[in-house]
C-alpha atoms as a PDB file:
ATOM      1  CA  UNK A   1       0.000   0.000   0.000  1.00  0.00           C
ATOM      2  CA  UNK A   2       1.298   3.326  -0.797  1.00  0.00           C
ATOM      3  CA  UNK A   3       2.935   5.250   2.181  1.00  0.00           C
ATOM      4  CA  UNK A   4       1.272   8.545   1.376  1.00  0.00           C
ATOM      5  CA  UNK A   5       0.016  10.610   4.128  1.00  0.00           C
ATOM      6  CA  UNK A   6      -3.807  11.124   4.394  1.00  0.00           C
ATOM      7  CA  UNK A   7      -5.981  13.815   5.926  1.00  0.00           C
ATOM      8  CA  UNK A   8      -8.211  12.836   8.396  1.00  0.00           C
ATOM      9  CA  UNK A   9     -11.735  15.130   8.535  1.00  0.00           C
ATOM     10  CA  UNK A  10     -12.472  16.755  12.178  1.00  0.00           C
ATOM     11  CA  UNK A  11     -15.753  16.526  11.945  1.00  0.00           C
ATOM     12  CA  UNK A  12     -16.114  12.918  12.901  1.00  0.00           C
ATOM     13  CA  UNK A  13     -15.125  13.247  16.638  1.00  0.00           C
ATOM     14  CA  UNK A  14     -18.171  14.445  18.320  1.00  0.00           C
ATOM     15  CA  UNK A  15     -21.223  11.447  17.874  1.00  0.00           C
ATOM     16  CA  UNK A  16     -24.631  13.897  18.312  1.00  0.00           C
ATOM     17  CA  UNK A  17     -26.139  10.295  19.190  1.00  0.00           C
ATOM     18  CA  UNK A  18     -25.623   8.786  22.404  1.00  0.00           C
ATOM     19  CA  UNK A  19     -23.464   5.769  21.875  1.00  0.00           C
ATOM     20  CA  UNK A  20     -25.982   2.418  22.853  1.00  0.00           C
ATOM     21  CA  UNK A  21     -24.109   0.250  25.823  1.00  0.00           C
ATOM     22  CA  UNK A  22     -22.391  -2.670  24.682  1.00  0.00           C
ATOM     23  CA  UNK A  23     -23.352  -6.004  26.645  1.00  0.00           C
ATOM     24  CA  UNK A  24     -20.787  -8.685  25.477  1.00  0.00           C
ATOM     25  CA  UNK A  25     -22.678 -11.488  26.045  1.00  0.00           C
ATOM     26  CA  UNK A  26     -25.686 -11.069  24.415  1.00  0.00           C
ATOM     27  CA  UNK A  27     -26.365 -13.640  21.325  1.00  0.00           C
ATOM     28  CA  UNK A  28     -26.231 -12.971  17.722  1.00  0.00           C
ATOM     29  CA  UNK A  29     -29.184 -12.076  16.234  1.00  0.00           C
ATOM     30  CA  UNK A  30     -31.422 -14.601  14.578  1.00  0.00           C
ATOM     31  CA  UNK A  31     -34.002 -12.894  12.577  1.00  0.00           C
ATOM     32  CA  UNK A  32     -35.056  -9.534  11.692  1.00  0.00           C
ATOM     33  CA  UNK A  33     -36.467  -8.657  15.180  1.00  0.00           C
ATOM     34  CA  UNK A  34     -33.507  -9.181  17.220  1.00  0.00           C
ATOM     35  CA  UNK A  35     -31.516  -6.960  13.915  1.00  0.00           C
ATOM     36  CA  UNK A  36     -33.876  -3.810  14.477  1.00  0.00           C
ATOM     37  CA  UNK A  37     -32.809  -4.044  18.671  1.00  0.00           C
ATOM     38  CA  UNK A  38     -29.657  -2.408  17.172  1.00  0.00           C
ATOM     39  CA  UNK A  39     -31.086  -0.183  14.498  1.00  0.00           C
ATOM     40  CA  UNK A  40     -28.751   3.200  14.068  1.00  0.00           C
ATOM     41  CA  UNK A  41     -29.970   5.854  11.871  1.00  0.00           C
ATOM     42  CA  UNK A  42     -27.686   7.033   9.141  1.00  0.00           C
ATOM     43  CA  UNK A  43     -26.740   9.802   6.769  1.00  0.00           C
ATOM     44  CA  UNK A  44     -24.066  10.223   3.575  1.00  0.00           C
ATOM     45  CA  UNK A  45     -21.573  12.692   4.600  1.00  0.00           C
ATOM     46  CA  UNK A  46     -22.066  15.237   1.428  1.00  0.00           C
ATOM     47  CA  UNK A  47     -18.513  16.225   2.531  1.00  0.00           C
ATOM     48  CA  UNK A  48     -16.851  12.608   1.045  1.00  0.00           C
ATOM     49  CA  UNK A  49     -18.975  12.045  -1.768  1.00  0.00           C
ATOM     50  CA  UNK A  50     -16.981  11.649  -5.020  1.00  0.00           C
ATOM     51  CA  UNK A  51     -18.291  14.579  -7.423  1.00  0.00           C
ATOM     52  CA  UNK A  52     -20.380  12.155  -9.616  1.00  0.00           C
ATOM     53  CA  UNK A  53     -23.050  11.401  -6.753  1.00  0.00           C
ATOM     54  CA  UNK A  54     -25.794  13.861  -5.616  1.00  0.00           C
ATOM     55  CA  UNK A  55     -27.321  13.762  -2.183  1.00  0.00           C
ATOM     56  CA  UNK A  56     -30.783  14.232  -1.275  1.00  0.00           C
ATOM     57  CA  UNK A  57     -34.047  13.828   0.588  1.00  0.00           C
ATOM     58  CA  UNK A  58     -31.928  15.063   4.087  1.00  0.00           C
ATOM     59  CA  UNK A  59     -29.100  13.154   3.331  1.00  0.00           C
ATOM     60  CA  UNK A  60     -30.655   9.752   3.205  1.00  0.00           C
ATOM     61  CA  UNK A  61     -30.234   9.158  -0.845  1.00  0.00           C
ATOM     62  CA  UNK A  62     -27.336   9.409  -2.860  1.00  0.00           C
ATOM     63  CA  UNK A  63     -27.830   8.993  -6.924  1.00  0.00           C
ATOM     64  CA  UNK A  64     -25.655   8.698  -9.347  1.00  0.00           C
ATOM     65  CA  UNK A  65     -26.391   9.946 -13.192  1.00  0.00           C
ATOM     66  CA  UNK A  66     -24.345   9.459 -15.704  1.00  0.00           C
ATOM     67  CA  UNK A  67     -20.616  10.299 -15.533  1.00  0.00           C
ATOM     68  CA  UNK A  68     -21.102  13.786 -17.699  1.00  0.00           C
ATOM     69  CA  UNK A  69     -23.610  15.048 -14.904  1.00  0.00           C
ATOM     70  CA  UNK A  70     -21.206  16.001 -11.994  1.00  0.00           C
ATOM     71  CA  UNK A  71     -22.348  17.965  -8.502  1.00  0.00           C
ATOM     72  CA  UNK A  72     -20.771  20.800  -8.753  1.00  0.00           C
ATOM     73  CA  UNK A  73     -18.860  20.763  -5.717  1.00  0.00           C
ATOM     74  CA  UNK A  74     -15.372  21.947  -3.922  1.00  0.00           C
ATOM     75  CA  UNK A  75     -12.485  19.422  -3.649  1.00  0.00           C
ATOM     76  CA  UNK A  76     -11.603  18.915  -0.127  1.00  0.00           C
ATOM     77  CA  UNK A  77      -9.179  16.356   1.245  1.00  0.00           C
ATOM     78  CA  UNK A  78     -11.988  14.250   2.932  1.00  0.00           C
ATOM     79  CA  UNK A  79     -13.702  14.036  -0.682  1.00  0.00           C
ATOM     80  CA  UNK A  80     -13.536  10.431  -2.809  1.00  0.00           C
ATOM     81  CA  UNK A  81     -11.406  11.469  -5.560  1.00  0.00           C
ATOM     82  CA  UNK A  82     -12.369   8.878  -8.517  1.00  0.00           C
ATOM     83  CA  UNK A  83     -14.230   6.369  -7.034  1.00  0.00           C
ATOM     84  CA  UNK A  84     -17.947   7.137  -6.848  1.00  0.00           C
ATOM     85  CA  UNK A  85     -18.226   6.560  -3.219  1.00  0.00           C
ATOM     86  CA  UNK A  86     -19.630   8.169   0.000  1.00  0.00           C
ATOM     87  CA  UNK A  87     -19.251   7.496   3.555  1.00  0.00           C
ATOM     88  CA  UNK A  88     -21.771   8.269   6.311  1.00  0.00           C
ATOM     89  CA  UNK A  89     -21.220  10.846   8.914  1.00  0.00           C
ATOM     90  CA  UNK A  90     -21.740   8.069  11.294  1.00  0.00           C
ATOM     91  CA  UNK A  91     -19.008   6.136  12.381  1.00  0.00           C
ATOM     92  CA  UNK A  92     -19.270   2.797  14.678  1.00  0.00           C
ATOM     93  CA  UNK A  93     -16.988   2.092  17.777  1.00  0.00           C
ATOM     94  CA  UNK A  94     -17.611   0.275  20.898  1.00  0.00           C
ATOM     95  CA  UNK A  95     -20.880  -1.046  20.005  1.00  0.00           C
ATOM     96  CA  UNK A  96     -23.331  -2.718  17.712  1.00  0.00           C
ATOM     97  CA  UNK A  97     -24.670  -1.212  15.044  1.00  0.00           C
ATOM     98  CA  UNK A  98     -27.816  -2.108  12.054  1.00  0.00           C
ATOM     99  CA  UNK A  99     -29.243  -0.570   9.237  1.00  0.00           C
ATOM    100  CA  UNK A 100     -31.112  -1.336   5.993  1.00  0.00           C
ATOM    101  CA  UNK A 101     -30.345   0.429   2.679  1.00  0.00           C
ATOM    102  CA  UNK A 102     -32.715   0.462  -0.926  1.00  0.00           C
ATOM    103  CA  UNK A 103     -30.884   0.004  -4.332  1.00  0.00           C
ATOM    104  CA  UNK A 104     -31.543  -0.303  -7.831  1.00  0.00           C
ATOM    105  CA  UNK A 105     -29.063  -0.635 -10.433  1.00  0.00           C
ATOM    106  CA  UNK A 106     -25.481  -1.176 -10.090  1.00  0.00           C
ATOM    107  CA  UNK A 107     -24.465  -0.715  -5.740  1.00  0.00           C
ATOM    108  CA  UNK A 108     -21.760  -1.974  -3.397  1.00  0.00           C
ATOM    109  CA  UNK A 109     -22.481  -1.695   0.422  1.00  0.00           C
ATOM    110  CA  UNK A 110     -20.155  -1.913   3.088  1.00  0.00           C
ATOM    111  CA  UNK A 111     -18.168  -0.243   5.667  1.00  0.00           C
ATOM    112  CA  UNK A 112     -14.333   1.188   5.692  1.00  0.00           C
ATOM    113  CA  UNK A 113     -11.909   2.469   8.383  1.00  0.00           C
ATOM    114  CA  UNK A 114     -11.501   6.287   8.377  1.00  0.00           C
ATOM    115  CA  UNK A 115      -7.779   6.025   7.287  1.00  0.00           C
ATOM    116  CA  UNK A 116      -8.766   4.313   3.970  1.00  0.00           C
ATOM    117  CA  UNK A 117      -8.078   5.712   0.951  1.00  0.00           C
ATOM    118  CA  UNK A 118     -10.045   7.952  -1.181  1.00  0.00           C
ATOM    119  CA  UNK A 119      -7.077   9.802  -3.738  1.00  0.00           C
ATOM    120  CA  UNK A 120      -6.032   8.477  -6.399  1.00  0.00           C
ATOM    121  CA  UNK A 121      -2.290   8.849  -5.033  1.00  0.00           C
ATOM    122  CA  UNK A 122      -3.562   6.049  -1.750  1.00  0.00           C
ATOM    123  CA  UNK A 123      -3.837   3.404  -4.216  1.00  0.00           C
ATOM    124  CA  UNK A 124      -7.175   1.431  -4.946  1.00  0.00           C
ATOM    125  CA  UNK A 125      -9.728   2.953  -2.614  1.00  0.00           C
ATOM    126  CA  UNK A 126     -12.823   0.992  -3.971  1.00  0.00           C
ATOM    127  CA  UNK A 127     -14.982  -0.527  -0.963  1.00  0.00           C
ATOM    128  CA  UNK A 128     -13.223  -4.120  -0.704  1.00  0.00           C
ATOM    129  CA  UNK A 129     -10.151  -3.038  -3.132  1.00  0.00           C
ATOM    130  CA  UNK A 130      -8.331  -2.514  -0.342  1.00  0.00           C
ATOM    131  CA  UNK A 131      -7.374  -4.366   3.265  1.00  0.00           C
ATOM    132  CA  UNK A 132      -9.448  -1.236   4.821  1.00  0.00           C
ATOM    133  CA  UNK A 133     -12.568  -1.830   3.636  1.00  0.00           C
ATOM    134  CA  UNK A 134     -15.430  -4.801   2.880  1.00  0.00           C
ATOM    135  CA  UNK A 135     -18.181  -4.419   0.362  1.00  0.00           C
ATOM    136  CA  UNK A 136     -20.878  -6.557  -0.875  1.00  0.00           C
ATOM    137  CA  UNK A 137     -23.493  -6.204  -4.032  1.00  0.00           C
ATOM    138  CA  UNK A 138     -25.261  -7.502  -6.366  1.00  0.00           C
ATOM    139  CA  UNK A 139     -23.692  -7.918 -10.158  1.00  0.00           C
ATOM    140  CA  UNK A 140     -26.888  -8.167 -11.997  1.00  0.00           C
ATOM    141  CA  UNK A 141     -27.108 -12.376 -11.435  1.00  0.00           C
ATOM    142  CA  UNK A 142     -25.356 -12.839  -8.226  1.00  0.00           C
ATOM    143  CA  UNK A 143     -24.187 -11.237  -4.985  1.00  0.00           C
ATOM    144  CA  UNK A 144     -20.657 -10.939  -4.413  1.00  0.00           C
ATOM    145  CA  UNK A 145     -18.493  -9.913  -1.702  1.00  0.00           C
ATOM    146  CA  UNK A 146     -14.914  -7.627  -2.050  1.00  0.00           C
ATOM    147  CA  UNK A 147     -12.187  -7.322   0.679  1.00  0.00           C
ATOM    148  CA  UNK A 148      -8.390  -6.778  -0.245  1.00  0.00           C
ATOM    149  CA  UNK A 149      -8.753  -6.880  -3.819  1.00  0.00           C
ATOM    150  CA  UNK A 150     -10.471 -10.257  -3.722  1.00  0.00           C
ATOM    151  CA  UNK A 151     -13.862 -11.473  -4.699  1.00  0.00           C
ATOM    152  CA  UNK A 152     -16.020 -13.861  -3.543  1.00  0.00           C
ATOM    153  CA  UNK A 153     -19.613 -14.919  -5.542  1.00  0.00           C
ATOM    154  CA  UNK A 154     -22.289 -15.690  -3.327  1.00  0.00           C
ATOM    155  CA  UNK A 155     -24.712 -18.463  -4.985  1.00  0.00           C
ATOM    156  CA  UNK A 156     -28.082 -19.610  -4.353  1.00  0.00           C
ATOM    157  CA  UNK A 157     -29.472 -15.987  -3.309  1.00  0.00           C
ATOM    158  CA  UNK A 158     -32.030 -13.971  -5.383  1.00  0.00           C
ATOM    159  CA  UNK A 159     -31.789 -10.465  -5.601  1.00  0.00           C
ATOM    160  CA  UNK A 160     -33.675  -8.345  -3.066  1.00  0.00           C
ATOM    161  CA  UNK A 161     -33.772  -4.619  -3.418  1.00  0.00           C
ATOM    162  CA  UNK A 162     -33.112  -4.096   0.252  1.00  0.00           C
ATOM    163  CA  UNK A 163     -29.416  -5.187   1.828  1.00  0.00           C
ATOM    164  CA  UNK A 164     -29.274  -5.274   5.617  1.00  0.00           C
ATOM    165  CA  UNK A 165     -26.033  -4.689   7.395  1.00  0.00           C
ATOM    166  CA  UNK A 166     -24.979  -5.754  10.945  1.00  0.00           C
ATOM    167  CA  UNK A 167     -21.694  -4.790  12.561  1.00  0.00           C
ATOM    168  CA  UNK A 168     -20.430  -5.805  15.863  1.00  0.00           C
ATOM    169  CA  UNK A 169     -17.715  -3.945  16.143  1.00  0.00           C
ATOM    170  CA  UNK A 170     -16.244  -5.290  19.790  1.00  0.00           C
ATOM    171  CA  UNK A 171     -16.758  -8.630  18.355  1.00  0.00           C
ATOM    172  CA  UNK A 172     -15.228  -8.206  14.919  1.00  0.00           C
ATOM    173  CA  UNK A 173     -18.238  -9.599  13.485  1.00  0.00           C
ATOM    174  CA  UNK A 174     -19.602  -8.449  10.028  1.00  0.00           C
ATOM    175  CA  UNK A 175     -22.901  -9.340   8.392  1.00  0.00           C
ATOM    176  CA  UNK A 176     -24.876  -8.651   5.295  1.00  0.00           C
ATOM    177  CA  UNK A 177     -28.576  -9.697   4.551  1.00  0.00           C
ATOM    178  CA  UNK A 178     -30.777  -9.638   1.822  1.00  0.00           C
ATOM    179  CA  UNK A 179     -34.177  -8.261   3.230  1.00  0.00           C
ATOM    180  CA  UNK A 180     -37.114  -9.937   1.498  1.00  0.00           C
ATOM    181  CA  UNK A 181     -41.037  -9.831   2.253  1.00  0.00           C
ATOM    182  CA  UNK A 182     -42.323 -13.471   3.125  1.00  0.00           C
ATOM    183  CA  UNK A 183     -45.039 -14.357   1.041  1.00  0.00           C
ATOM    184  CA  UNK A 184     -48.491 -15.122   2.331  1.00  0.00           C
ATOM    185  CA  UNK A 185     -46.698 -12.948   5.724  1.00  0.00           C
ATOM    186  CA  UNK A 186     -46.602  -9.800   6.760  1.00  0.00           C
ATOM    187  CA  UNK A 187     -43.396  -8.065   7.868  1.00  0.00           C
ATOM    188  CA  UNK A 188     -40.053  -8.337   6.541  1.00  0.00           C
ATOM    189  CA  UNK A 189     -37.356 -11.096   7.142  1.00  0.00           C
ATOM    190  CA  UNK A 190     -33.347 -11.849   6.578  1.00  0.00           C
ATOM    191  CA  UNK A 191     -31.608 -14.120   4.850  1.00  0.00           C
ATOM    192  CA  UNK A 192     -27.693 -14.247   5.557  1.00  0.00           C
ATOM    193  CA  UNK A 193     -25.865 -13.632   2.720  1.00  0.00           C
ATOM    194  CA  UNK A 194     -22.019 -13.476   4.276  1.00  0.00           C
ATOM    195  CA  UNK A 195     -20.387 -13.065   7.699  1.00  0.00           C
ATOM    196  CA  UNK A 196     -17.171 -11.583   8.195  1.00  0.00           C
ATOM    197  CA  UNK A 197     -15.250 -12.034  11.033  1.00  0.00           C
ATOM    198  CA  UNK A 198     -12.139 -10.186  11.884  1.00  0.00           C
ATOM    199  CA  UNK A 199     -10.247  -7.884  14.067  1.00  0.00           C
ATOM    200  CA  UNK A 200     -11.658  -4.267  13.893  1.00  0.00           C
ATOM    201  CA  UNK A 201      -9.915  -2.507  16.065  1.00  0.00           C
ATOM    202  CA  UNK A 202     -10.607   1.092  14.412  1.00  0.00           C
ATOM    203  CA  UNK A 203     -13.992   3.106  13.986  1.00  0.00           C
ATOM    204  CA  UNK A 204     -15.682   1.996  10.777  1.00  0.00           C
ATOM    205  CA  UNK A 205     -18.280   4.067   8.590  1.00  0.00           C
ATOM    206  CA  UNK A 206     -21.005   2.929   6.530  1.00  0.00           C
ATOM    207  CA  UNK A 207     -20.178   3.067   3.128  1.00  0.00           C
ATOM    208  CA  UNK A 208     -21.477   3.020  -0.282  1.00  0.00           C
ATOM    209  CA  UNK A 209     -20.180   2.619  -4.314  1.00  0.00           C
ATOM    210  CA  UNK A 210     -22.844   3.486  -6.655  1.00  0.00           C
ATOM    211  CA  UNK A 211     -22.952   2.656 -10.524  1.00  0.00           C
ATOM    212  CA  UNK A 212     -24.084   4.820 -13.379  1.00  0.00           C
ATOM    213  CA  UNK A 213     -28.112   5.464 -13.480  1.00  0.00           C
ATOM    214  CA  UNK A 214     -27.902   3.865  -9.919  1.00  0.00           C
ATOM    215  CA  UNK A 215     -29.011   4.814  -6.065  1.00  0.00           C
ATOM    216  CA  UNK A 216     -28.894   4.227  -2.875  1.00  0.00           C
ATOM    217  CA  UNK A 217     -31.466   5.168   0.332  1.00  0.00           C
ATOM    218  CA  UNK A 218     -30.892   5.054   3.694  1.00  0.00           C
ATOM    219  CA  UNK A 219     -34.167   3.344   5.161  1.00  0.00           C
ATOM    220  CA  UNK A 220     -36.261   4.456   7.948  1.00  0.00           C
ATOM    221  CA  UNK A 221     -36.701   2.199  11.150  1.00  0.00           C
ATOM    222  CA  UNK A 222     -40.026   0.968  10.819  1.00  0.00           C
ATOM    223  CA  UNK A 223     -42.324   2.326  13.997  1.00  0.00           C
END
């Protein structure tokens, strides 16, 4: 990885959420219900969105056009420089953390350590191009999963437009779920798509790499 030095953003350090407690012996969740006990809400940090990606609706979408139609926007250190990525403003440490996120088209979803890269002179800085970052999404016949610069295709799952996310930070445990509507039920439920398990030992932000013609949005816990 390339030594350069990178600029972290300020604006991260203060959480305007109180921070849940963590109870380290609590089981992993099972099903949707026990997922929604750790439900955080979310929003894309307008401040590292690549210029090809326009936020909306509060800061709970982020679209992507085609790559002609740019936000006009300043370049500031914190900013995605070529990949078409954004980060949250949220960052998770020290506890566990869930959320739900709407796609069409073209999407990776996943998280990344502050420190990752996002200029083009930090290497690849595409969510799983790198050892700082996992991403999963779906490639238009199957889900697949990125970390390092490796791949991994995820068979027997149909595509759902909703991909849940679970982090457990303390734990080092990382899950993704498609989010699909039973039929004959009401409600939603999970189906486990890929767990990651590994040391994170940093703060990690919700992440997202959108396509051309593509979009993300941020759901809303259901009351």
């Amino acid at each position: 990885m390339p030594t350069t030095t990178r600029i972290i953003s300020n604006t991260r350090k203060t959480d305007k959420e109180k921070i849940p407690v963590y109870e380290p012996n609590i089981p992993e969740p099972k099903c949707r219900a026990d997922l929604i006990k750790h439900w955080i809400t979310l929003s894309f940090d307008d401040k590292t969105a690549n210029k090809m990606l326009w936020i909306t609706d509060g800061g709970a979408k982020v679209a992507r056009m085609t790559d002609d139609v740019t936000c006009p926007v300043l370049d500031r250190p914190e900013r995605y420089e070529y990949s078409p990525q954004v980060l949250c403003k949220e960052g998770i440490l020290g506890f566990r953390g869930y959320w739900e996120v709407e796609f069409s088209g073209w999407v990776v979803v996943g998280v990344a350590f502050e420190r990752a890269g996002r200029r083009n002179t930090h290497g690849s800085c595409g969510l799983g191009e790198n050892e700082e970052s996992w991403g999963l999404g779906w490639s238009g016949s199957v889900y697949h999963s990125w970390h390092n610069g490796r791949t991994t295709e995820i068979m027997e799952s149909n595509k759902s437009s909703i991909i849940g996310v679970y982090l457990d930070q303390p734990a080092g445990v990382l899950n993704f779920y498609s989010v699909e509507v039973k039929e004959g039920e009401e409600g939603k439920e999970v189906k486990l798509l890929q767990q990651i398990k590994s040391s994170f030992k940093e703060k990690l932000f919700p992440g997202f790499w959108v396509g051309t013609q593509s979009h993300c949005l941020l759901t809303k816990k259901e009351e």
